[in-house]
C-alpha atoms as a PDB file:
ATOM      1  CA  UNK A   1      21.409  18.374  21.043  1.00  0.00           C
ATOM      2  CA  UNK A   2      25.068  19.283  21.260  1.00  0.00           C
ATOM      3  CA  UNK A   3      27.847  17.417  19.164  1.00  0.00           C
ATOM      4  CA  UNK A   4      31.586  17.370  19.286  1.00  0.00           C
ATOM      5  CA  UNK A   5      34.259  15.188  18.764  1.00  0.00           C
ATOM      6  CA  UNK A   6      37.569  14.607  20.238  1.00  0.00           C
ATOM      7  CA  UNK A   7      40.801  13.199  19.171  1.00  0.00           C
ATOM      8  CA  UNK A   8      42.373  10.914  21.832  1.00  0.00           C
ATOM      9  CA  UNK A   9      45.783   9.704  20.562  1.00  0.00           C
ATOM     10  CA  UNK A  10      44.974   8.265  17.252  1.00  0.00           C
ATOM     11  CA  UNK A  11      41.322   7.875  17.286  1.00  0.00           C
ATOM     12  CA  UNK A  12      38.722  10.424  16.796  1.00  0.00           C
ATOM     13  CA  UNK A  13      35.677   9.792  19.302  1.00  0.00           C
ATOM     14  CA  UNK A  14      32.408  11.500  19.172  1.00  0.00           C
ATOM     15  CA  UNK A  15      30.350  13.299  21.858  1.00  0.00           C
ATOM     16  CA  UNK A  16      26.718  13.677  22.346  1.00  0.00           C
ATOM     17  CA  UNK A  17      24.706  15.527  24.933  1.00  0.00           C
ATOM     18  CA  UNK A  18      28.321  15.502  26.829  1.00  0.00           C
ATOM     19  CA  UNK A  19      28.383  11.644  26.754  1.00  0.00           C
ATOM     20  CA  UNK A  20      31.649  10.134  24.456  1.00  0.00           C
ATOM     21  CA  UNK A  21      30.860   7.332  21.927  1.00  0.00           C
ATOM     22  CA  UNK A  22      33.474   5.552  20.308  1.00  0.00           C
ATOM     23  CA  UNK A  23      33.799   4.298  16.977  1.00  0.00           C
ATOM     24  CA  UNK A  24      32.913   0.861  18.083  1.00  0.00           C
ATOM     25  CA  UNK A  25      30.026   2.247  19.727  1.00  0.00           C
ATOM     26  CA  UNK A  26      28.713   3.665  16.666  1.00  0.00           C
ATOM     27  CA  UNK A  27      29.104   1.232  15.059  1.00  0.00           C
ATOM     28  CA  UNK A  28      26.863  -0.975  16.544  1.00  0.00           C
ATOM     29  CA  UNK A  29      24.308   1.348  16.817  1.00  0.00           C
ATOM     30  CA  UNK A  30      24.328   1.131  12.919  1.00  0.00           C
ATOM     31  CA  UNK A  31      24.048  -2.805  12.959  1.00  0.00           C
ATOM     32  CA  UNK A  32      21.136  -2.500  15.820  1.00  0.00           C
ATOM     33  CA  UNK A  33      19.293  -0.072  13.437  1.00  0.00           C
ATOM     34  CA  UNK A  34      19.393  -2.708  10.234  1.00  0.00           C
ATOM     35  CA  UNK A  35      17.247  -5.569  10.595  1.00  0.00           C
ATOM     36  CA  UNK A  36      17.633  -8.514   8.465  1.00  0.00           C
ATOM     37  CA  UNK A  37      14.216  -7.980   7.294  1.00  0.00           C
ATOM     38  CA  UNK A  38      15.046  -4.630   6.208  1.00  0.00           C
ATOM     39  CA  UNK A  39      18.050  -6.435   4.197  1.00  0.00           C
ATOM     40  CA  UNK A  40      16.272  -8.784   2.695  1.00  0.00           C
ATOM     41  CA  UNK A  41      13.518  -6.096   1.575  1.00  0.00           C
ATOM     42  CA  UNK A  42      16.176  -4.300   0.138  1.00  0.00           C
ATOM     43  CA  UNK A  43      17.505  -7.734  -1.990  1.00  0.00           C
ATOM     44  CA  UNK A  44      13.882  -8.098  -3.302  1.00  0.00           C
ATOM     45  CA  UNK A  45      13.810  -4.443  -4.581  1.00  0.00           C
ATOM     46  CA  UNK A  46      17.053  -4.863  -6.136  1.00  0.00           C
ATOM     47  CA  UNK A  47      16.301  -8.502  -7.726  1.00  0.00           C
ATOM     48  CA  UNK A  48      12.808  -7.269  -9.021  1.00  0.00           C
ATOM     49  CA  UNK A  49      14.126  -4.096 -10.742  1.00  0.00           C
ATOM     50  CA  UNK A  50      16.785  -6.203 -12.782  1.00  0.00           C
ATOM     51  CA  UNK A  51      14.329  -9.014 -13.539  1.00  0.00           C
ATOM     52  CA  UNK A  52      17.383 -11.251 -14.034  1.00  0.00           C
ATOM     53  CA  UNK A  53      18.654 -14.895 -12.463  1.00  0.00           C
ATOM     54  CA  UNK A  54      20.078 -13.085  -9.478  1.00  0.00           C
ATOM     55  CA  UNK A  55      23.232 -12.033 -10.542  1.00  0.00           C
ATOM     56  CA  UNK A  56      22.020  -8.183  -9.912  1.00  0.00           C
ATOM     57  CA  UNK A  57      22.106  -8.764  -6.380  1.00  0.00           C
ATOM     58  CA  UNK A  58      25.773  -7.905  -5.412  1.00  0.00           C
ATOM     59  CA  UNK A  59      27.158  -6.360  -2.122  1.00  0.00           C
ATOM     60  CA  UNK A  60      27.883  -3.460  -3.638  1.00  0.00           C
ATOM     61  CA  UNK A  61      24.359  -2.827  -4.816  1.00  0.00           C
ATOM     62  CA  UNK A  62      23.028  -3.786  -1.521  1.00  0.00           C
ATOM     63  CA  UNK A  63      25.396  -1.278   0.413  1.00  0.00           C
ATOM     64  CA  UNK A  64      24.162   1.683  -1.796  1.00  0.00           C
ATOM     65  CA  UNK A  65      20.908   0.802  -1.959  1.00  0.00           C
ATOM     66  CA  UNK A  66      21.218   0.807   2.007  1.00  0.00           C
ATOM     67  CA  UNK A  67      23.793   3.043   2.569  1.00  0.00           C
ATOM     68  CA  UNK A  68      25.984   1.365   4.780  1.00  0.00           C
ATOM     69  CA  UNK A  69      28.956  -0.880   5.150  1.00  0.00           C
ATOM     70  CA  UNK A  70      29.298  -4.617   4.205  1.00  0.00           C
ATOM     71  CA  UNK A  71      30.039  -5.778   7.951  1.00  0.00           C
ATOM     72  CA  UNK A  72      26.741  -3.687   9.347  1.00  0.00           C
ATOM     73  CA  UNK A  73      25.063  -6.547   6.368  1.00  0.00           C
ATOM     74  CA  UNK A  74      27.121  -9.154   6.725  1.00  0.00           C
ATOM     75  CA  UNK A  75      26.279  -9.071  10.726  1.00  0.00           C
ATOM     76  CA  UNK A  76      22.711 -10.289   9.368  1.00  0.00           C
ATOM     77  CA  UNK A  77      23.827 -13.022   6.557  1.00  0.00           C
ATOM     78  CA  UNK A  78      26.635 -14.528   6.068  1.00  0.00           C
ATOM     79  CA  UNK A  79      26.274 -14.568   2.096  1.00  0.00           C
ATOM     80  CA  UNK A  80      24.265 -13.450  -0.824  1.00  0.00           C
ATOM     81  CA  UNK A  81      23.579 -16.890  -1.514  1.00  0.00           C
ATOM     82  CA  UNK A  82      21.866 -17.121   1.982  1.00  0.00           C
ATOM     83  CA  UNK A  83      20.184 -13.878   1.066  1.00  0.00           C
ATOM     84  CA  UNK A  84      18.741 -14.580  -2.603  1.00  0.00           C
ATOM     85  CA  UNK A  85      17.261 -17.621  -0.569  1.00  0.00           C
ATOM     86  CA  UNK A  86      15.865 -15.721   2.192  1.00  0.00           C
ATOM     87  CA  UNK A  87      14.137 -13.316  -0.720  1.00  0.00           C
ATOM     88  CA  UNK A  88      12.478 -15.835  -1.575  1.00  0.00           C
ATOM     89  CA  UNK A  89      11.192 -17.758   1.159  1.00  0.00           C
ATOM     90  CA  UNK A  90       9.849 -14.285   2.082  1.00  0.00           C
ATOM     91  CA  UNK A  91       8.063 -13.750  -0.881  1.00  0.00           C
ATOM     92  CA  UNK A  92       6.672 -17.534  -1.228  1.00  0.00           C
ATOM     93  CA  UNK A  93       5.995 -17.715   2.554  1.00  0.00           C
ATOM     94  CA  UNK A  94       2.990 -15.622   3.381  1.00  0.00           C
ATOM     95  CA  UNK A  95       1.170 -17.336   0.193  1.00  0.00           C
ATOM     96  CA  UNK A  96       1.538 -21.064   1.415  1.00  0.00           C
ATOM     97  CA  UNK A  97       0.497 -19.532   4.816  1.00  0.00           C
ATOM     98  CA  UNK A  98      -2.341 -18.883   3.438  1.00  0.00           C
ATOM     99  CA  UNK A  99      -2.977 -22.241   2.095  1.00  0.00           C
ATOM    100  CA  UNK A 100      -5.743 -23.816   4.654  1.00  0.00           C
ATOM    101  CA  UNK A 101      -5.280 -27.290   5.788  1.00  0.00           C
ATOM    102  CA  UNK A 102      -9.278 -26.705   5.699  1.00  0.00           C
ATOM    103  CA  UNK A 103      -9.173 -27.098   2.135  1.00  0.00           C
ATOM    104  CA  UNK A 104      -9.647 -29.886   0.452  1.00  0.00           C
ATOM    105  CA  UNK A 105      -6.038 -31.803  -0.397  1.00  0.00           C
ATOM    106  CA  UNK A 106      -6.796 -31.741  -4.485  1.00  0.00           C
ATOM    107  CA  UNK A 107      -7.951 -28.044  -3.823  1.00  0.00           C
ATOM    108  CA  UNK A 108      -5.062 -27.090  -1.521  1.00  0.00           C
ATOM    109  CA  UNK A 109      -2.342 -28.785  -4.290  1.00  0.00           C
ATOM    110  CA  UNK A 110      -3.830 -26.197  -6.944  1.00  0.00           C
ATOM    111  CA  UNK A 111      -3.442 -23.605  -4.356  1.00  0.00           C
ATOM    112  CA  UNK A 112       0.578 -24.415  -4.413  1.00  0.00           C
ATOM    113  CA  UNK A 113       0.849 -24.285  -7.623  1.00  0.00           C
ATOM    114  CA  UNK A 114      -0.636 -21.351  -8.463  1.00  0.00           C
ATOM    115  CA  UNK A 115       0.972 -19.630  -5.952  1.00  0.00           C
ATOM    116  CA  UNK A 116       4.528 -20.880  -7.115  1.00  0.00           C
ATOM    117  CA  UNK A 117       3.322 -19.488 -10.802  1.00  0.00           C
ATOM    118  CA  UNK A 118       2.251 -16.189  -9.609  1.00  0.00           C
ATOM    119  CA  UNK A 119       5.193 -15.628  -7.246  1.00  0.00           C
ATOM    120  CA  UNK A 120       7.216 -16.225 -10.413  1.00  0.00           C
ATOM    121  CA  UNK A 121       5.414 -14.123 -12.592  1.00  0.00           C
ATOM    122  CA  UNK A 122       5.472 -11.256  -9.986  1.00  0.00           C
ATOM    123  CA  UNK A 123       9.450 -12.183  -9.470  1.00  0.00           C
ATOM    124  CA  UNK A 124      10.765 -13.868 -12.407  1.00  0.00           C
ATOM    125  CA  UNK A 125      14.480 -14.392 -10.067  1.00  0.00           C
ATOM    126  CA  UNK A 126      12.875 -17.013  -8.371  1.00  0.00           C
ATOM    127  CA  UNK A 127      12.355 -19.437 -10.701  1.00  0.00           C
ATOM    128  CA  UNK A 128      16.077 -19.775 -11.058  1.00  0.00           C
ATOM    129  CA  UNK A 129      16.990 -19.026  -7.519  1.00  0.00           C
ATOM    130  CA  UNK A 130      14.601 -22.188  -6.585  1.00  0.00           C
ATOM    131  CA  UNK A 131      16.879 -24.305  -9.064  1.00  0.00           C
ATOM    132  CA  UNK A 132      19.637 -23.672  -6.684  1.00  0.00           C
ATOM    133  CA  UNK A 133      19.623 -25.364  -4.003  1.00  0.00           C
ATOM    134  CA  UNK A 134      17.197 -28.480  -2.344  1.00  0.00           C
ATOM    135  CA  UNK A 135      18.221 -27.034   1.358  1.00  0.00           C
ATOM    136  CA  UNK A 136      16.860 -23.277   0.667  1.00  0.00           C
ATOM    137  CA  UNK A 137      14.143 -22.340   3.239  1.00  0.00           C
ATOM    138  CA  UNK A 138      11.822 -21.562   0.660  1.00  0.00           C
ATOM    139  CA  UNK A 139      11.975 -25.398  -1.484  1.00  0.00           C
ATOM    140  CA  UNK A 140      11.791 -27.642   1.771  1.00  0.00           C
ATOM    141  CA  UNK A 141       8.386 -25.646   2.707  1.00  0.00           C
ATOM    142  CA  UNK A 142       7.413 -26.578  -1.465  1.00  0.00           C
ATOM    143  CA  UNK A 143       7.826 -30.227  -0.254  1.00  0.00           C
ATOM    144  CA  UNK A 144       6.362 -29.867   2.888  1.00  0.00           C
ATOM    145  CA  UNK A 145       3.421 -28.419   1.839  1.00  0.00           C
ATOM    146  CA  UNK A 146       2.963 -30.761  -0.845  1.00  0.00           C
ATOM    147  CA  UNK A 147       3.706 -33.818   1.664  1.00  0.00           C
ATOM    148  CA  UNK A 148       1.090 -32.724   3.986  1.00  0.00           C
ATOM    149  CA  UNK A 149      -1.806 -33.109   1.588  1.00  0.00           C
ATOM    150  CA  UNK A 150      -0.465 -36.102  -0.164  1.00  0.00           C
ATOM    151  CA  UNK A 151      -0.797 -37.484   3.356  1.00  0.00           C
ATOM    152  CA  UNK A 152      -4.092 -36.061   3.358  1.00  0.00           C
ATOM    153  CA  UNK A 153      -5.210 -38.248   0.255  1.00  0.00           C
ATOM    154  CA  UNK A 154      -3.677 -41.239   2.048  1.00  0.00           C
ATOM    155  CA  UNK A 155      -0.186 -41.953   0.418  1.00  0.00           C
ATOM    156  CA  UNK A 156       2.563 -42.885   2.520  1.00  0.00           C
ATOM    157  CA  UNK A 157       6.316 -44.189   2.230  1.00  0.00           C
ATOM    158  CA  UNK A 158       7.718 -44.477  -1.748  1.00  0.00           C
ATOM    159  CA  UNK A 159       4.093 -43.738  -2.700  1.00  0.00           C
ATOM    160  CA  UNK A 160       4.277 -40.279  -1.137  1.00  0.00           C
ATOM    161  CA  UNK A 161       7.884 -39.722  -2.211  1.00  0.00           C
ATOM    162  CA  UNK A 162       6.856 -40.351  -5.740  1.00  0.00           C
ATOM    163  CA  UNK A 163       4.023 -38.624  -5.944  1.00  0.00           C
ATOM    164  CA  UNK A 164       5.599 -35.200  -4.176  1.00  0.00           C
ATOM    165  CA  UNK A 165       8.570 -35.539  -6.311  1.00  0.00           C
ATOM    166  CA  UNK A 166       6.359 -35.704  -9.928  1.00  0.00           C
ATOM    167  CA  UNK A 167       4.456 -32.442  -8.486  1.00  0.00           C
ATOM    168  CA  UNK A 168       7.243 -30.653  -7.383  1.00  0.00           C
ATOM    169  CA  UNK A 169       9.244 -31.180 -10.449  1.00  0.00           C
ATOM    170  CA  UNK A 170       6.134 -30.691 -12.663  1.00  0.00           C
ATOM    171  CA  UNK A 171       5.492 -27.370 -10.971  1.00  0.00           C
ATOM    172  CA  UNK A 172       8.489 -26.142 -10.671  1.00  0.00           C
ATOM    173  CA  UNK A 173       9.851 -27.264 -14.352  1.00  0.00           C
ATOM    174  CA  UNK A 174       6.669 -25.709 -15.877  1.00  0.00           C
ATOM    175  CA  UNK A 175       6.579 -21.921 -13.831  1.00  0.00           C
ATOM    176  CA  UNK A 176      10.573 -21.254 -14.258  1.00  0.00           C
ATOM    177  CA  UNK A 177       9.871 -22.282 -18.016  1.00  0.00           C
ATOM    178  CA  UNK A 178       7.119 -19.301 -17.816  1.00  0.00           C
ATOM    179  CA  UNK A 179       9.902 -17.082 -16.036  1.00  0.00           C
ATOM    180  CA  UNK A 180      12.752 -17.673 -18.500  1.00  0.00           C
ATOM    181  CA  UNK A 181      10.324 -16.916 -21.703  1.00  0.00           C
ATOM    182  CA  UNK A 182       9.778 -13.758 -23.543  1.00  0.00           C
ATOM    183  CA  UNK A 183       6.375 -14.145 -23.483  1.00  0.00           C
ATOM    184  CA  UNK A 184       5.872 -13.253 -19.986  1.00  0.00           C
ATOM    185  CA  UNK A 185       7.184  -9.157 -20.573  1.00  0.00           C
ATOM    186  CA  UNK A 186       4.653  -8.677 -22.791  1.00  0.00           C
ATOM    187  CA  UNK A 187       1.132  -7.627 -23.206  1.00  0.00           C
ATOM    188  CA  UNK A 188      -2.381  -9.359 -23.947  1.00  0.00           C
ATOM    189  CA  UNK A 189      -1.985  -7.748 -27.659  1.00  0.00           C
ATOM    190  CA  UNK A 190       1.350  -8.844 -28.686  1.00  0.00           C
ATOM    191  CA  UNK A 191       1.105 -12.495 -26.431  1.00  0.00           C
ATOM    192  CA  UNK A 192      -1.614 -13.172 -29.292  1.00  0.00           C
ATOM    193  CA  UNK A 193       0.863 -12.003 -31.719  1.00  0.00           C
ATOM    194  CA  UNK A 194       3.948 -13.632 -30.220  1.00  0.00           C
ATOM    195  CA  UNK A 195       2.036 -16.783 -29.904  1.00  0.00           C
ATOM    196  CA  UNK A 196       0.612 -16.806 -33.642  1.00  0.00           C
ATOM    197  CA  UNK A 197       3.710 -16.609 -34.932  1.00  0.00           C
ATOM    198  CA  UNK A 198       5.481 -19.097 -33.249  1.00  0.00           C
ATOM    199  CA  UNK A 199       2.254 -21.235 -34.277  1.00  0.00           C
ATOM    200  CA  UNK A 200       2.792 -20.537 -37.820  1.00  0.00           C
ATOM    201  CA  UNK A 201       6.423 -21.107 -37.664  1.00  0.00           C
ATOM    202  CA  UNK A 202       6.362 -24.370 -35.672  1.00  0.00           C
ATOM    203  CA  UNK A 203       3.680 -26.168 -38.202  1.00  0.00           C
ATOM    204  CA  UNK A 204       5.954 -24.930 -41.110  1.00  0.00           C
ATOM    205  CA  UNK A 205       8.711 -26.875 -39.218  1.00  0.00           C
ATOM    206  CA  UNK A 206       6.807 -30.228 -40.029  1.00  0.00           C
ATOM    207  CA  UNK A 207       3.820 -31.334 -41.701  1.00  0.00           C
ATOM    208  CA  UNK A 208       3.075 -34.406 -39.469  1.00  0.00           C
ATOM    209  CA  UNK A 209      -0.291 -34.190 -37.871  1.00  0.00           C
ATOM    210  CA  UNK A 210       0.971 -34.389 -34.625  1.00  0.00           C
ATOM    211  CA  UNK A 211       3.207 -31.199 -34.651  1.00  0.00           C
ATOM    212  CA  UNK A 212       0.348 -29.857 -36.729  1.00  0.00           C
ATOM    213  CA  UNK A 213      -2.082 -30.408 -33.737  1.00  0.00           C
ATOM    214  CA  UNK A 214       0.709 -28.831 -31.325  1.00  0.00           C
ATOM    215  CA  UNK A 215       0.787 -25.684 -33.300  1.00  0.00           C
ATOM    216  CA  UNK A 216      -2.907 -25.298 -33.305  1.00  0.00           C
ATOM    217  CA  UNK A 217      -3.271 -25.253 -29.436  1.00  0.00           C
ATOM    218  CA  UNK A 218      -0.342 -22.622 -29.179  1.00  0.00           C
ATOM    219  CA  UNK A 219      -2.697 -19.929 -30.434  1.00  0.00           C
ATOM    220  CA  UNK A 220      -4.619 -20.123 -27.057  1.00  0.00           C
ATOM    221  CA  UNK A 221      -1.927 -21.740 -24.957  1.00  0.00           C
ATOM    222  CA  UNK A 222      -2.334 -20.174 -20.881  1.00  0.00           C
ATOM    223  CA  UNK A 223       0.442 -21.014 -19.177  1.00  0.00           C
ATOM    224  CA  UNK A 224      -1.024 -20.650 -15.699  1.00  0.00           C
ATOM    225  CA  UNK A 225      -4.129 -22.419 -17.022  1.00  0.00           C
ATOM    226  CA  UNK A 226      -1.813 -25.203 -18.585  1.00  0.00           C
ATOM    227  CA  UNK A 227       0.311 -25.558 -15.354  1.00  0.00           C
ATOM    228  CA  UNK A 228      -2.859 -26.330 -13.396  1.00  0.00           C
ATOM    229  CA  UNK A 229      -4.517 -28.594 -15.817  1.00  0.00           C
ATOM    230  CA  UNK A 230      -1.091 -30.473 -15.462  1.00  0.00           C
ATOM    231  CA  UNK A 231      -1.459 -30.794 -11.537  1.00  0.00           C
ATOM    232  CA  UNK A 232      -4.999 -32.160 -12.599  1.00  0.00           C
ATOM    233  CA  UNK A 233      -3.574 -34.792 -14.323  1.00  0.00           C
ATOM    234  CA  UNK A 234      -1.233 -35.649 -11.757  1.00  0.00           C
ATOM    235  CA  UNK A 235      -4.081 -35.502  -9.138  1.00  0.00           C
ATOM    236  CA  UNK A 236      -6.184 -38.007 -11.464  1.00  0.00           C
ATOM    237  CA  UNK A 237      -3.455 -40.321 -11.811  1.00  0.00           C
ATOM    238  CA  UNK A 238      -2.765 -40.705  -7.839  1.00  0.00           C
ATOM    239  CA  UNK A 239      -6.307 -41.075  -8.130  1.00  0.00           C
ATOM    240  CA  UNK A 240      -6.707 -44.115 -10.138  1.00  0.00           C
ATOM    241  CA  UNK A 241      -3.381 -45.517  -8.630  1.00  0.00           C
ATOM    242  CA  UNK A 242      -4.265 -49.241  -6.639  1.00  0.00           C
ATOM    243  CA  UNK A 243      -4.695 -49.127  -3.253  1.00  0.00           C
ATOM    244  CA  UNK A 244      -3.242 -52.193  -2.495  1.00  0.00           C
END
């Protein structure tokens, strides 16, 4: 394959196989050959490796990590607001795909939650970057998803809006809690640890039985487990509302 290039006037143009490409030319080659989904790949590796809120994601980072120019990116999203948003949605959308409308609503509701939790767990950025905006991609399919089996279980109108706005705050609230703590880096050995302590210190705080009886459970405290058993009390509460 034979290559030369040619200066005509004050630009420099490139030949291949005898054919002349221009800069321009090039150019868009280079935006053809980057998808957005290749971008947004790219965001995830770069957002997962920090571990942080999202502030690692910069163009900069996202140039060198792709090695290419900002308008080649840029051609794909118009910021990195849009794109921290689209990382998401790509990571949370296969999971609620996967969510049968087969299932039963109470069953299906779980099935979003725990989803949300380990999507956070696995990408600790999105607990924060979910916080940012009600328009993202990624929080209007939470609501949808949750609206389609609250409709399943027969609410409608303010009922529905209620209920979908308790579990959507509840679940959200309680796996970006999980993301933001230090408990999540570490192992099964020094969780126990971590968690005894803080038991120890928190009954020390005050000797009321109540705070006594919150320290206790914090030696076995599960956050997924305790994010779920609070959908189950949501779920038991819509439950026993009055149907008339």
């Amino acid at each position: 394959m034979e290559q030369c290039s040619i200066k005509l006037g004050a630009t420099l143009h490139f030949c291949q196989d005898g054919v002349m490409t221009s800069p321009s030319s090039r150019s868009a080659r280079r935006i053809d050959a980057l998808s957005k989904e290749r971008i947004v790949d790219a965001a995830i590796a770069i957002l997962d490796a920090d571990e942080s809120d999202g502030a690692a994601l910069t163009l900069r980072r996202l140039m060198t990590r792709l090695e290419t120019g900002s308008g080649a990116i840029y051609h794909h999203v118009a910021t990195m607001d849009e794109l921290r948003a689209a990382a998401a949605d790509q990571v949370l959308r296969p999971q609620f795909e996967a969510i049968s409308s087969e299932s039963e609503p109470n069953d299906a509701l779980r099935a979003v939650a725990r989803a949300i939790f380990e999507s956070i767990r696995a990408h600790p950025w999105i607990g924060v970057q979910l916080t940012r905006s009600p328009l993202q991609d990624a929080v209007i399919r939470i609501w949808k998803t949750i609206g389609i089996q609250l409709e399943r279980l027969g609410l409608r109108g303010a009922a529905a809006a209620t209920a979908g706005s308790t579990l959507t705050s509840f679940v959200l609230g309680s796996v970006a809690q999980f993301g933001a703590g230090p408990s999540r880096h570490m192992g099964a050995a020094d969780r126990r640890e971590y968690l005894e302590t803080l038991a120890q210190e928190w009954a020390q705080l005050d000797g009321d039985i109540v705070v006594q009886d919150i320290a206790s459970q914090l030696r076995e405290h599960d956050d997924l487990q305790q994010s779920l058993d609070g959908v189950d009390l949501i779920l038991r509460g819509i439950a026993a509302r009055p149907t008339s």
